[in-house]
C-alpha atoms as a PDB file:
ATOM      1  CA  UNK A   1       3.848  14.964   5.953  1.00  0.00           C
ATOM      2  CA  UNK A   2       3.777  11.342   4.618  1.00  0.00           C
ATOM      3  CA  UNK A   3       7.250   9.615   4.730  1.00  0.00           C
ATOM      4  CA  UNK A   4       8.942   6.842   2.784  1.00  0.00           C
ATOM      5  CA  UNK A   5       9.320   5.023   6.467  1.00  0.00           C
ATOM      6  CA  UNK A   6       5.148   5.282   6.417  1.00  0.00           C
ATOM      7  CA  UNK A   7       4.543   3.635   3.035  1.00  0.00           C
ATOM      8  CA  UNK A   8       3.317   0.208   2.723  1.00  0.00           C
ATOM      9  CA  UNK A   9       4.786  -2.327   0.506  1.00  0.00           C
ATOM     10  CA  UNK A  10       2.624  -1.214  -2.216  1.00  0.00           C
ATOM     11  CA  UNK A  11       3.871   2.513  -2.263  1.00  0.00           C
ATOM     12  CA  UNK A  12       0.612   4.111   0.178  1.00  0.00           C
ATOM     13  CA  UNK A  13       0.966   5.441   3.366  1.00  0.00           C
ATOM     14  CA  UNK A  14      -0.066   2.285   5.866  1.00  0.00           C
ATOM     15  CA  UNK A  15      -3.176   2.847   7.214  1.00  0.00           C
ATOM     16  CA  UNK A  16      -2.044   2.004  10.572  1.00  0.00           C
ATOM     17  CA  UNK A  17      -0.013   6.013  10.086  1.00  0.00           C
ATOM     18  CA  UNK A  18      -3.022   7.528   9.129  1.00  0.00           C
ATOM     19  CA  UNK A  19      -5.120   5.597  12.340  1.00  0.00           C
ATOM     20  CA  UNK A  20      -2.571   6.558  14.559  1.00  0.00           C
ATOM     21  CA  UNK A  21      -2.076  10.153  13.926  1.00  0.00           C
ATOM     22  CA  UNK A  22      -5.775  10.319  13.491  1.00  0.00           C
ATOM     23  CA  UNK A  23      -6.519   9.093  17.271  1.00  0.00           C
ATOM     24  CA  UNK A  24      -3.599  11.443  18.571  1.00  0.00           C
ATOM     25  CA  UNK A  25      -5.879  14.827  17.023  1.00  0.00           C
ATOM     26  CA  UNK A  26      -8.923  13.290  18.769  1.00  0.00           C
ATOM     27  CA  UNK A  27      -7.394  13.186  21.673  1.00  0.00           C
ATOM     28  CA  UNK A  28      -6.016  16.274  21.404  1.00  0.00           C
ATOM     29  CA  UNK A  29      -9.187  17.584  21.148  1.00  0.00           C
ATOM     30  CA  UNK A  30     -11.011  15.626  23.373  1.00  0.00           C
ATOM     31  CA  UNK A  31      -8.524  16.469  26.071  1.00  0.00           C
ATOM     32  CA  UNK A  32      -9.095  20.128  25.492  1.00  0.00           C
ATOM     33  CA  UNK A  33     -13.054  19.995  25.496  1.00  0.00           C
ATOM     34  CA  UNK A  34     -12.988  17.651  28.804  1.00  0.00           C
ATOM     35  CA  UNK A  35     -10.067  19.669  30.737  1.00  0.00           C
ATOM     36  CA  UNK A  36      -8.219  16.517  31.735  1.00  0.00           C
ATOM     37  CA  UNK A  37      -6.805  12.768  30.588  1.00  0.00           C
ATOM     38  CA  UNK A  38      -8.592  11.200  28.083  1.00  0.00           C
ATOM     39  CA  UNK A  39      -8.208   7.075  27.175  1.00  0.00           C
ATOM     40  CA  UNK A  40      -9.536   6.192  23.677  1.00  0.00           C
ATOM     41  CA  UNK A  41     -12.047   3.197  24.283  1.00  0.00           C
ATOM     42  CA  UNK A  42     -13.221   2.728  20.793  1.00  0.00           C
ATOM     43  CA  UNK A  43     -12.760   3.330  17.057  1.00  0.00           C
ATOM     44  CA  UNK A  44     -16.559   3.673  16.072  1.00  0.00           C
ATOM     45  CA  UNK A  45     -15.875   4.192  12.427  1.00  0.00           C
ATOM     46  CA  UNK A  46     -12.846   4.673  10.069  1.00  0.00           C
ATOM     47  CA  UNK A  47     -13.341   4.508   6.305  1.00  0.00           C
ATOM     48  CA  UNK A  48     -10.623   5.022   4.097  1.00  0.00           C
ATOM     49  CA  UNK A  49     -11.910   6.818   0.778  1.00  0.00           C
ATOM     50  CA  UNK A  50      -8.613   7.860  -1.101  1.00  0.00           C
ATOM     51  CA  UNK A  51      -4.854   6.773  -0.942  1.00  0.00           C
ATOM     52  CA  UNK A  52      -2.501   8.872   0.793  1.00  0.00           C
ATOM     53  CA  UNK A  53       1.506   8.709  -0.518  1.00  0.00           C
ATOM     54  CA  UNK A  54       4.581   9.595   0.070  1.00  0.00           C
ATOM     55  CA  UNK A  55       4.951  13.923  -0.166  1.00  0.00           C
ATOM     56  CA  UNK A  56       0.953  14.488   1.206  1.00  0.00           C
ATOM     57  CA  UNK A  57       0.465  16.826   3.546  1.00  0.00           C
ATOM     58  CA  UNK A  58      -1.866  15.569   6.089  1.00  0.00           C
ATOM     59  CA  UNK A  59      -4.552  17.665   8.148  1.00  0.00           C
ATOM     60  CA  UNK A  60      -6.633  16.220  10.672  1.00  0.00           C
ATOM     61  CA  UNK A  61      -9.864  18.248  11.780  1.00  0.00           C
ATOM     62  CA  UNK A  62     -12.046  17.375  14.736  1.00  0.00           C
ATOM     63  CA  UNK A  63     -15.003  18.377  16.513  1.00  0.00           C
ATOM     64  CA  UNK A  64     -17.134  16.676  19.274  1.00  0.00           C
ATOM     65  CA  UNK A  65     -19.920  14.866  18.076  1.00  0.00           C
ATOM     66  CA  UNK A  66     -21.453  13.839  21.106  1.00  0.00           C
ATOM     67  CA  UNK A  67     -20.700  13.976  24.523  1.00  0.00           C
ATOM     68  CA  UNK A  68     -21.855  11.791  27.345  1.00  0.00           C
ATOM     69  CA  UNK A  69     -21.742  11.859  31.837  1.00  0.00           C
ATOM     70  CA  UNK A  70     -17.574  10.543  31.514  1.00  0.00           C
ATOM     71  CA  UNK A  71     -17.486   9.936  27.257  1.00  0.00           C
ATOM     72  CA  UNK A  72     -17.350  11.519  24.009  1.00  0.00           C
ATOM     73  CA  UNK A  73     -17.668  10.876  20.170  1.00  0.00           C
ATOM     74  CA  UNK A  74     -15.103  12.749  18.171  1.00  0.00           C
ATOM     75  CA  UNK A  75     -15.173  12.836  14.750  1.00  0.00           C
ATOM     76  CA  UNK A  76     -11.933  13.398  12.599  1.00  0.00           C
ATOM     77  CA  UNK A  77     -11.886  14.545   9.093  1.00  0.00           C
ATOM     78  CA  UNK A  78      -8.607  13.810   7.059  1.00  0.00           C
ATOM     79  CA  UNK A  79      -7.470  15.377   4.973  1.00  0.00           C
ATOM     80  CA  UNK A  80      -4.148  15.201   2.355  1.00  0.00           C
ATOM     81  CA  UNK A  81      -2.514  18.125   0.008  1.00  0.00           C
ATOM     82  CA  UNK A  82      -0.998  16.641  -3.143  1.00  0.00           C
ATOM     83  CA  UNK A  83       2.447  17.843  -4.061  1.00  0.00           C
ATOM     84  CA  UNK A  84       2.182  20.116  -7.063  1.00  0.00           C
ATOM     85  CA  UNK A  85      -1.253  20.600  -6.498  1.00  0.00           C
ATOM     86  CA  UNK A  86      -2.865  23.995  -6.110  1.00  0.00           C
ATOM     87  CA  UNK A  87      -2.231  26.038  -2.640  1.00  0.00           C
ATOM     88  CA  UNK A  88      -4.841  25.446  -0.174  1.00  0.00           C
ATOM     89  CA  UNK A  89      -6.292  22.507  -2.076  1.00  0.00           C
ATOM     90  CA  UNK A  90      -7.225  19.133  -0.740  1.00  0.00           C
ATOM     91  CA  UNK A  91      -8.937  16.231  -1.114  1.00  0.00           C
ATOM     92  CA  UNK A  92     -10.973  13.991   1.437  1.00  0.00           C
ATOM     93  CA  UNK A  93      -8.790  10.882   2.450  1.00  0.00           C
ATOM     94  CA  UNK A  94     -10.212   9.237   5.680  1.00  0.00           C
ATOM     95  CA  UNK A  95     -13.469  10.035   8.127  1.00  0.00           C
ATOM     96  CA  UNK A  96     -13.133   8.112  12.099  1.00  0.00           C
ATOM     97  CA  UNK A  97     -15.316   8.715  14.690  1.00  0.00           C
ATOM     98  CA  UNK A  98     -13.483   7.798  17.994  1.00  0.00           C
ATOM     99  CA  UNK A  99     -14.912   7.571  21.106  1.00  0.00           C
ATOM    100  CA  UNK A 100     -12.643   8.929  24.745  1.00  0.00           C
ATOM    101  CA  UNK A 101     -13.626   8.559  28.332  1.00  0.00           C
ATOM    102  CA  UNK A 102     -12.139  11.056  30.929  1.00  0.00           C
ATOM    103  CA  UNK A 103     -10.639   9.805  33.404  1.00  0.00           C
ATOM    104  CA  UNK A 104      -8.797  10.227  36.941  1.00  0.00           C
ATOM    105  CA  UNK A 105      -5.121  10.033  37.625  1.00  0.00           C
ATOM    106  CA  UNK A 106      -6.506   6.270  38.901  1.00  0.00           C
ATOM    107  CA  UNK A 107      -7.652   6.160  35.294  1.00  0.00           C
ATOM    108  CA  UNK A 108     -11.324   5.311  36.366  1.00  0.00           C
ATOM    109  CA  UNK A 109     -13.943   7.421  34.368  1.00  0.00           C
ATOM    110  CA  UNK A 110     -14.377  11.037  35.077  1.00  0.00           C
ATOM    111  CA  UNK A 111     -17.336  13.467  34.732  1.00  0.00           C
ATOM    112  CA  UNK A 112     -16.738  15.764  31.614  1.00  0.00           C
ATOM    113  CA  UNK A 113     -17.818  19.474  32.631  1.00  0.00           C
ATOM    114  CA  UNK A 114     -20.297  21.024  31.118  1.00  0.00           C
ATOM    115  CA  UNK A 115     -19.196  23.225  28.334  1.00  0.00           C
ATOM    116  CA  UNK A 116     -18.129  26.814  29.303  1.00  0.00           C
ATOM    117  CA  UNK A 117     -20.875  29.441  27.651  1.00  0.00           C
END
């Protein structure tokens, strides 16, 4: 949920929040899908389509786009609940696509396993 402590100076959640929490899902996932530490190398893409404020209820969803030899693309969807809006409604706030790279405990890059069938 969006906090007063996460609002800009005009009243929005700071987009840095939203960035943030969206690389800690992709992670999440991307960590899950390569069975091991994961280092975020790049932000391909992040576009910001509506405001978020203070009361949302943020979602993040994520699924591997792509996945290289030691990378992989994953794409987050955001997405916010308004307060006093319908249950189980929400609208589209934010798209990223954020690439990882496995790696070792030395962090040097890591071959991602093939997925299990």
């Amino acid at each position: 949920m969006a906090m007063p402590k996460d609002a800009n100076w005009l009243g929005d959640i700071f987009g840095g929040w939203l960035m943030s929490h969206a690389d800690i899902a992709g992670a999440i996932h991307a960590y899950r899908r390569s069975g091991g530490k994961v280092v975020t190398v790049a932000v391909d893409d992040f576009t910001f389509i509506q405001p978020v404020y203070i009361g949302d209820v943020v979602t993040f969803f994520c699924e591997v786009d792509r996945v290289g030899r030691t990378s992989m693309v994953v794409a987050v969807d955001i997405r916010a609940e308004r307060p006093g809006s319908p249950a189980g409604t929400s609208i589209h706030v934010a798209s990223a696509r954020i690439t990882y790279v496995h790696v070792d405990d030395e962090r040097r890059p890591r071959e991602i396993p093939a997925e299990p069938a």
